[in-house]
Protein backbone atom coordinates (compact mmCIF):
# COMPACT_ATOMS: atom_id res chain seq x y z
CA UNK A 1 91.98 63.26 105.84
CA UNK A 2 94.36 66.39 106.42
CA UNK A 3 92.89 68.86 109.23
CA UNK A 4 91.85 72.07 107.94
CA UNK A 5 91.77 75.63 110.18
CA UNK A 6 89.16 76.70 107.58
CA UNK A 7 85.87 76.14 106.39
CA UNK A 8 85.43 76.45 102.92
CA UNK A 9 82.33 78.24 101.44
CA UNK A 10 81.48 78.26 97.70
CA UNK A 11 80.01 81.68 96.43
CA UNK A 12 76.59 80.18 96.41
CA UNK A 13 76.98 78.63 99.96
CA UNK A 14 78.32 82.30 101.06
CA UNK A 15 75.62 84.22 100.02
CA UNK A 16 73.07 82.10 101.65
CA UNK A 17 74.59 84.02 105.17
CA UNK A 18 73.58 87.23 104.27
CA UNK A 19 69.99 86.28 106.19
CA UNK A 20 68.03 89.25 105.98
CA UNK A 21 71.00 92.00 105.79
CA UNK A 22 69.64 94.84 104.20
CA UNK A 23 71.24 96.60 101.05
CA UNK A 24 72.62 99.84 101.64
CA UNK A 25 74.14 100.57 98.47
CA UNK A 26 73.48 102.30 95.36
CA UNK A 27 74.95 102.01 92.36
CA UNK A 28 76.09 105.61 92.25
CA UNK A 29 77.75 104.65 95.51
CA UNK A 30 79.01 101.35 94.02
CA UNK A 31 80.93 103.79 91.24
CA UNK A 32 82.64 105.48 93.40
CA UNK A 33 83.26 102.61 95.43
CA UNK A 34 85.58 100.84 92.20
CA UNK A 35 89.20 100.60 91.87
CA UNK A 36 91.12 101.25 88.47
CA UNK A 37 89.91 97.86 85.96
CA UNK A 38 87.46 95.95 88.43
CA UNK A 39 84.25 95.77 87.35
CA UNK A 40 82.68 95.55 91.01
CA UNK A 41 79.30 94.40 90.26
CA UNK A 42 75.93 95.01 92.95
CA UNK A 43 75.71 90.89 92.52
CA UNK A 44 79.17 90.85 93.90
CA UNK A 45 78.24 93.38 96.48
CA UNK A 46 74.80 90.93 97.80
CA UNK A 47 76.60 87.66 97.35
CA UNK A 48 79.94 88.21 99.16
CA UNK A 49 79.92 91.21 101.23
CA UNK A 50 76.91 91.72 102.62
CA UNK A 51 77.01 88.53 104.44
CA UNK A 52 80.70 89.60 105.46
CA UNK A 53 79.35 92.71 106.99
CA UNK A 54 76.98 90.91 108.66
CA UNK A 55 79.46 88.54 109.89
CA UNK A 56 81.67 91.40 111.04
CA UNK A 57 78.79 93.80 112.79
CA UNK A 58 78.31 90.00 114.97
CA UNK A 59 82.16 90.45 115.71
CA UNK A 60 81.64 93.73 116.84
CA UNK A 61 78.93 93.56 119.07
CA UNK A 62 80.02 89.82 121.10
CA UNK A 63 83.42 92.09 121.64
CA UNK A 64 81.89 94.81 122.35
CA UNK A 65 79.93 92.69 124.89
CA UNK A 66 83.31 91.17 126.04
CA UNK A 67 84.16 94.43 126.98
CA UNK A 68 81.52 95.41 128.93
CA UNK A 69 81.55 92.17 130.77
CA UNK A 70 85.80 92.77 131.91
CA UNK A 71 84.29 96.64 132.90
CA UNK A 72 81.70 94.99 135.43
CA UNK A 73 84.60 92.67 136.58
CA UNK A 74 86.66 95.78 137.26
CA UNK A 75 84.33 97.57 138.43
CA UNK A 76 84.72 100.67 136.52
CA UNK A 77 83.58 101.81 132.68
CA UNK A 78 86.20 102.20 130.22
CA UNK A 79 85.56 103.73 127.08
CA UNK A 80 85.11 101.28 124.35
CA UNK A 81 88.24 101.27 121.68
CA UNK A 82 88.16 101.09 118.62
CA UNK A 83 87.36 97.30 116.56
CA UNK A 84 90.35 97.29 114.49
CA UNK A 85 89.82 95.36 110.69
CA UNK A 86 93.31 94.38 109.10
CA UNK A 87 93.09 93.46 105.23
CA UNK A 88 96.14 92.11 103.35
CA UNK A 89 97.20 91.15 99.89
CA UNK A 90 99.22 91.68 96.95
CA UNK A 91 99.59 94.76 94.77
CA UNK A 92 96.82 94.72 92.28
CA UNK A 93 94.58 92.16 93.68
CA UNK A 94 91.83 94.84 94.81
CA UNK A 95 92.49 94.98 98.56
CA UNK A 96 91.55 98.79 98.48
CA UNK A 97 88.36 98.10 96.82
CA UNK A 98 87.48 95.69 99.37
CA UNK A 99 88.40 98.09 101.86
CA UNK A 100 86.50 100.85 100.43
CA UNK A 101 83.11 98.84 99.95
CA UNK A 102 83.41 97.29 103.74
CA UNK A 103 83.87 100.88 105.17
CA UNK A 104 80.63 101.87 103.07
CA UNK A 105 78.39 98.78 104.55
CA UNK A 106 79.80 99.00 108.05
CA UNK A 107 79.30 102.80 108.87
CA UNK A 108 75.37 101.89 107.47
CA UNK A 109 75.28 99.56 110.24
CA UNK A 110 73.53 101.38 113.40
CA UNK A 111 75.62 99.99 115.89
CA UNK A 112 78.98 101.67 114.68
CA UNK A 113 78.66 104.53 112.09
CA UNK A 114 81.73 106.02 112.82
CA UNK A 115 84.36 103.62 110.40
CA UNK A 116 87.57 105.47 109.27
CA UNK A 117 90.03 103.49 106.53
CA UNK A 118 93.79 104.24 106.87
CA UNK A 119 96.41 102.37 104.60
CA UNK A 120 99.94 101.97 105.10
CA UNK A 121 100.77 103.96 102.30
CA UNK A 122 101.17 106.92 104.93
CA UNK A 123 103.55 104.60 106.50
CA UNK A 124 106.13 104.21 104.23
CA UNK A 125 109.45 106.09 104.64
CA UNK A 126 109.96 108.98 102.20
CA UNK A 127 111.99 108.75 99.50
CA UNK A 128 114.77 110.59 100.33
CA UNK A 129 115.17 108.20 103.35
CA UNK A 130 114.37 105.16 100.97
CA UNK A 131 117.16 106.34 98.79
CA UNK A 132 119.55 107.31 101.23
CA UNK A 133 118.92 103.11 102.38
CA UNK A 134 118.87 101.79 99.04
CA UNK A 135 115.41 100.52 99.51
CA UNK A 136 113.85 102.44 96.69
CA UNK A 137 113.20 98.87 94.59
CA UNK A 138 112.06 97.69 98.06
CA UNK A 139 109.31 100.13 98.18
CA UNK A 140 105.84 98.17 99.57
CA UNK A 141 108.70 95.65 101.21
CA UNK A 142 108.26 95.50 105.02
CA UNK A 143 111.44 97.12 105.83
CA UNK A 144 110.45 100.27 103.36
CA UNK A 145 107.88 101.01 106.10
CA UNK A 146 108.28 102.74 109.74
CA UNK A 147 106.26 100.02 111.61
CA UNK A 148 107.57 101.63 114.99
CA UNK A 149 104.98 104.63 114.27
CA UNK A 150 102.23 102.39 112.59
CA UNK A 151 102.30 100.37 115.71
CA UNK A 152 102.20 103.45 118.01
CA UNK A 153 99.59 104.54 116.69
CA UNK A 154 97.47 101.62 117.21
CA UNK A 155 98.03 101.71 120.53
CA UNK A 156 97.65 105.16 121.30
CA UNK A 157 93.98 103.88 118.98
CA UNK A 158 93.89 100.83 121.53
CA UNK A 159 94.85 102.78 124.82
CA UNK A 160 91.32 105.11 123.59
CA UNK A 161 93.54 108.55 122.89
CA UNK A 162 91.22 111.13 121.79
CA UNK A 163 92.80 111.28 118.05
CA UNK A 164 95.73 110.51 116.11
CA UNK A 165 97.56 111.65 113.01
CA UNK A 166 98.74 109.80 110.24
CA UNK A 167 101.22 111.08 107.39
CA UNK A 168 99.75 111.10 103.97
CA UNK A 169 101.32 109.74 101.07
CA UNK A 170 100.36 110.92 97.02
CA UNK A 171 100.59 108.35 94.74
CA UNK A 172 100.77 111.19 92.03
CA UNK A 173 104.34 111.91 93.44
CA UNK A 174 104.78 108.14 94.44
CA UNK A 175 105.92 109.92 98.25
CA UNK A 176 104.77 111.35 101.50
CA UNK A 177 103.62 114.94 101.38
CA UNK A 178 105.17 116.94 103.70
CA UNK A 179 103.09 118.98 106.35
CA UNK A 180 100.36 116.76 104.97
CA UNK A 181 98.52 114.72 108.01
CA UNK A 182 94.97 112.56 108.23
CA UNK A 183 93.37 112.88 111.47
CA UNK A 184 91.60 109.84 113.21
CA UNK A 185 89.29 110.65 115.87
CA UNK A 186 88.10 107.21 118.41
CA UNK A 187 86.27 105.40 115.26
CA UNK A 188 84.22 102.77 116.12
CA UNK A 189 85.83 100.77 113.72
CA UNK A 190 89.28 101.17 111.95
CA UNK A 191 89.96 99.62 108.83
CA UNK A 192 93.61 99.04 108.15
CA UNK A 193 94.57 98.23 104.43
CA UNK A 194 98.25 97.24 103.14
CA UNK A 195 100.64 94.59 101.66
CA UNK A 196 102.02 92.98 104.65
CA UNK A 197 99.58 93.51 107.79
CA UNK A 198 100.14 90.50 108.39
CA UNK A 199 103.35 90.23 108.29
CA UNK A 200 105.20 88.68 112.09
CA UNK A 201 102.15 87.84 113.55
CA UNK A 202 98.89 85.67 113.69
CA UNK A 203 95.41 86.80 113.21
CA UNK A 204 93.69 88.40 116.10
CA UNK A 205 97.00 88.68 117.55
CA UNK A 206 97.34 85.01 117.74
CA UNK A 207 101.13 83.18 117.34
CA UNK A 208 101.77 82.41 114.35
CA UNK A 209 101.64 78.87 112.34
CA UNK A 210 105.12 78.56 113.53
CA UNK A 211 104.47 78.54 117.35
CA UNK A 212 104.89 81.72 120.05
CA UNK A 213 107.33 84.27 119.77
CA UNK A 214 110.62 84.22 120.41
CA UNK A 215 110.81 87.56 121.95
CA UNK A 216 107.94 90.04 123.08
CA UNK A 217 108.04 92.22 120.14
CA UNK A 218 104.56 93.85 118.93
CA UNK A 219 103.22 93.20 115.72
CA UNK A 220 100.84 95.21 113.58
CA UNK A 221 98.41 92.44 113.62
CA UNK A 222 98.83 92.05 117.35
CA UNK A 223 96.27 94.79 117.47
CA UNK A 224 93.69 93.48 115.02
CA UNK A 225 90.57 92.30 116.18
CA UNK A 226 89.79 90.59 112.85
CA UNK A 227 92.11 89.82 109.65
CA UNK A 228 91.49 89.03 106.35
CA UNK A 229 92.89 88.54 103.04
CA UNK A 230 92.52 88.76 99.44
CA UNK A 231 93.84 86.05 97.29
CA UNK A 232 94.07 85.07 93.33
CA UNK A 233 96.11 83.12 91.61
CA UNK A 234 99.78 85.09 91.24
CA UNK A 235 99.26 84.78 86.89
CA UNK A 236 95.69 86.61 87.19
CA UNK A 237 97.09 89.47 89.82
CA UNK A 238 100.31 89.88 87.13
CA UNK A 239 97.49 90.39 84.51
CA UNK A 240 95.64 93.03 86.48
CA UNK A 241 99.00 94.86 87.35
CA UNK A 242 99.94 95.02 83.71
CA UNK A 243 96.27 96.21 82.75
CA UNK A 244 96.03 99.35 85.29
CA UNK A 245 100.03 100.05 84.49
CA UNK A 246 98.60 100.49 80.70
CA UNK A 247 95.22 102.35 81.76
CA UNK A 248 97.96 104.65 84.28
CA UNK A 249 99.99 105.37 81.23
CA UNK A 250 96.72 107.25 79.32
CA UNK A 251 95.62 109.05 82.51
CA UNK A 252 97.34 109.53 85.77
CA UNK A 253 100.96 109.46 84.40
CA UNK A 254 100.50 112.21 81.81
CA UNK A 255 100.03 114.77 84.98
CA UNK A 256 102.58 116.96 84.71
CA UNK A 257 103.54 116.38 88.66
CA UNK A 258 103.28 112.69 87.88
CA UNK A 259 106.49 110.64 89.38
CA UNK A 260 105.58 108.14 86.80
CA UNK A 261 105.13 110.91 84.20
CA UNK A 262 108.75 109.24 81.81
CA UNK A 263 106.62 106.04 81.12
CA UNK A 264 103.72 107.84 79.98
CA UNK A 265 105.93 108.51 76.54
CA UNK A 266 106.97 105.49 76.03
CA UNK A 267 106.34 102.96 73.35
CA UNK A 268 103.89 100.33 74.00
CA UNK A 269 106.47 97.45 73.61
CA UNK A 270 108.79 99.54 76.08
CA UNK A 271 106.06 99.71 78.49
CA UNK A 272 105.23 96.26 78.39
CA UNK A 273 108.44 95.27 78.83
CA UNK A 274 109.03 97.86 81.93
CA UNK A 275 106.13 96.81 83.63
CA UNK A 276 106.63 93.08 83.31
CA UNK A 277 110.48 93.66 84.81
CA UNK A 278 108.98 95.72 87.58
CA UNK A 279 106.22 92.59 88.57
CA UNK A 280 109.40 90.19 88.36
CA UNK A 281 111.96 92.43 89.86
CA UNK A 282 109.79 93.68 92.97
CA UNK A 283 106.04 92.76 93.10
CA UNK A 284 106.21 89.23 92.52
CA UNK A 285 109.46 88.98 94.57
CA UNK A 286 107.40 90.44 97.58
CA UNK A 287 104.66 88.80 97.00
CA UNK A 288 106.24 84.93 97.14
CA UNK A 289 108.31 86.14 100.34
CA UNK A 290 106.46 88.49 102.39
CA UNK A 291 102.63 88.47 101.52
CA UNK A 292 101.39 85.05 100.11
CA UNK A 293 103.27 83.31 103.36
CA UNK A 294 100.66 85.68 105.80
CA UNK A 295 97.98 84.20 103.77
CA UNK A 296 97.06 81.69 106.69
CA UNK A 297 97.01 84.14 108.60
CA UNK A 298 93.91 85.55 108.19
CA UNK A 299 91.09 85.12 109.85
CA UNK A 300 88.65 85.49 106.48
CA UNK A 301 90.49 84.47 103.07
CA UNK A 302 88.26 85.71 99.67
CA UNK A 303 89.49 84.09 96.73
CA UNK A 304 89.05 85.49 93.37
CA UNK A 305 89.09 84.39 89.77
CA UNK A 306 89.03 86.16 86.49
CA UNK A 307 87.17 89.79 86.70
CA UNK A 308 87.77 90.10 90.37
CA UNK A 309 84.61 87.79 91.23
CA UNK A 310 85.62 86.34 94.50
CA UNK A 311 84.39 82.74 93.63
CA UNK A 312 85.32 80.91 97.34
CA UNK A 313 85.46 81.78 100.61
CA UNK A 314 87.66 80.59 103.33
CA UNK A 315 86.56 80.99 107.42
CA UNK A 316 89.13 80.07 110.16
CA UNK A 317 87.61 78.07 112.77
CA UNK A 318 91.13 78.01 114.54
């Protein structure tokens, strides 16, 4: 028998971790809490991630512990930095949600109430530098992004600076608003959300499958504490992207200020037929070569099947 890095849990087996972890959610919260066509259910919310938070408030508290233990080595106290949460996956798949209802549990959690979420979004070039490169059907690729100033400003996170600012991007105008900034402030825990986290390096700022690096470059995920990763199969994530580009077309693309505000008026067959090319031409395409290889990455994989119900979870021992 094959070695495996993970231990696999079914969704029954999963839930059994939770212990005694209280709930802390409502469903008014859980309603906010949903992305566009996920029917995020309070069963889903006991079974698979209260025991994660649980899991992850342990993380937090042995490194914190780690910490203090290098500080009475040193002889000196240094202010604790921030635990730093990367979550990956494919357009679609829910990643946000996931990151949404994690920041929700953990900031209930005594020990850390101060969780901030930040996605890469704010990272990607504008589009007037996209264009200018010819990377505007490359958008969500990793070279559409400026990972020189996502990097920074995990370290300046890491080094403890005393806040940081990140550029905010609409997805109304599908670009960065100018003048627009969010402002992070030493969180206890940062949540990072986006497509390729993962991508260049191993989780917990481990090498990678393929062995150590060839040169000393940093790496997003050099600076996560824990990764994980949300995974279905690519014919049930082409369904959900098809299903919120139709529910877009009825409601967020009809704003006048809407980048996407063309396809709102088009024919359902038209629309069909531009959103499948756009899952072939770019999601898909970045999906096979940048995302699904990062997969292994991860420290925590949550596998879903129809409805968004993660059905299997996946822990790396190694």
């Amino acid at each position: 028998m094959g070695f495996s890095r993970y231990t696999n849990f079914a969704r029954a087996e999963w839930a059994r971790l939770r212990a005694n972890t209280p709930l802390t959610l409502s469903e008014t919260d859980l309603a906010e809490l949903r992305g566009l066509n996920e029917a995020l259910s309070m069963d889903e919310v006991v079974e698979v991630y209260l025991p994660l938070s649980r899991l992850l408030n342990l993380h937090v508290a042995a490194t914190l512990e780690l910490e203090r233990v290098t500080d009475r080595f040193l002889g000196k106290t240094v202010r604790a930095s921030p635990y730093i949460i990367g979550i990956a996956g494919s357009v679609a798949v829910g990643k946000s949600t996931t990151a949404r209802v994690l920041q929700a549990l953990l900031a209930r959690w005594p020990d850390h109430p101060r969780v901030d979420l930040v996605t890469t979004d704010g990272f990607l070039y504008p589009n007037a530098v996209l264009s200018q490169r010819g990377l505007m059907d490359r958008k969500g690729f990793p070279e559409s992004y400026d990972l020189r100033r996502l990097v920074g400003l995990l370290a300046d996170l890491k080094a403890g600076a005393p806040e940081v600012s990140i550029p905010v991007y609409s997805h109304l105008t599908y670009d960065i608003l100018p003048g627009e900034i969010q402002i992070i402030r030493q969180p206890d825990i940062l949540i990072l959300e986006g497509l390729n986290v993962l991508h260049g390096g191993g989780p917990g700022g481990q090498p990678g499958p393929s062995g150590p690096r060839e040169d000393a470059r940093l790496f997003v995920s050099d600076y996560f504490d824990f990764s994980l990763y949300v995974d279905a199969p690519p014919g049930l994530i082409q369904r959900w992207f098809l299903d919120r580009f139709r529910h877009l077309r009825s409601t967020a693309f009809r704003d006048p200020q809407s980048f996407f505000r063309r396809y709102a008026e088009l024919s359902e067959e038209e629309a069909a037929e531009f959103a499948s090319g756009v899952w072939r031409r770019i999601n898909e395409v970045n999906l096979r070569e940048n995302i699904l290889p990062t997969r292994d990455r991860a420290l925590l994989v949550l596998e879903k099947g129809p409805n968004h119900r993660v059905e299997r979870v996946r822990l790396r021992r190694v």
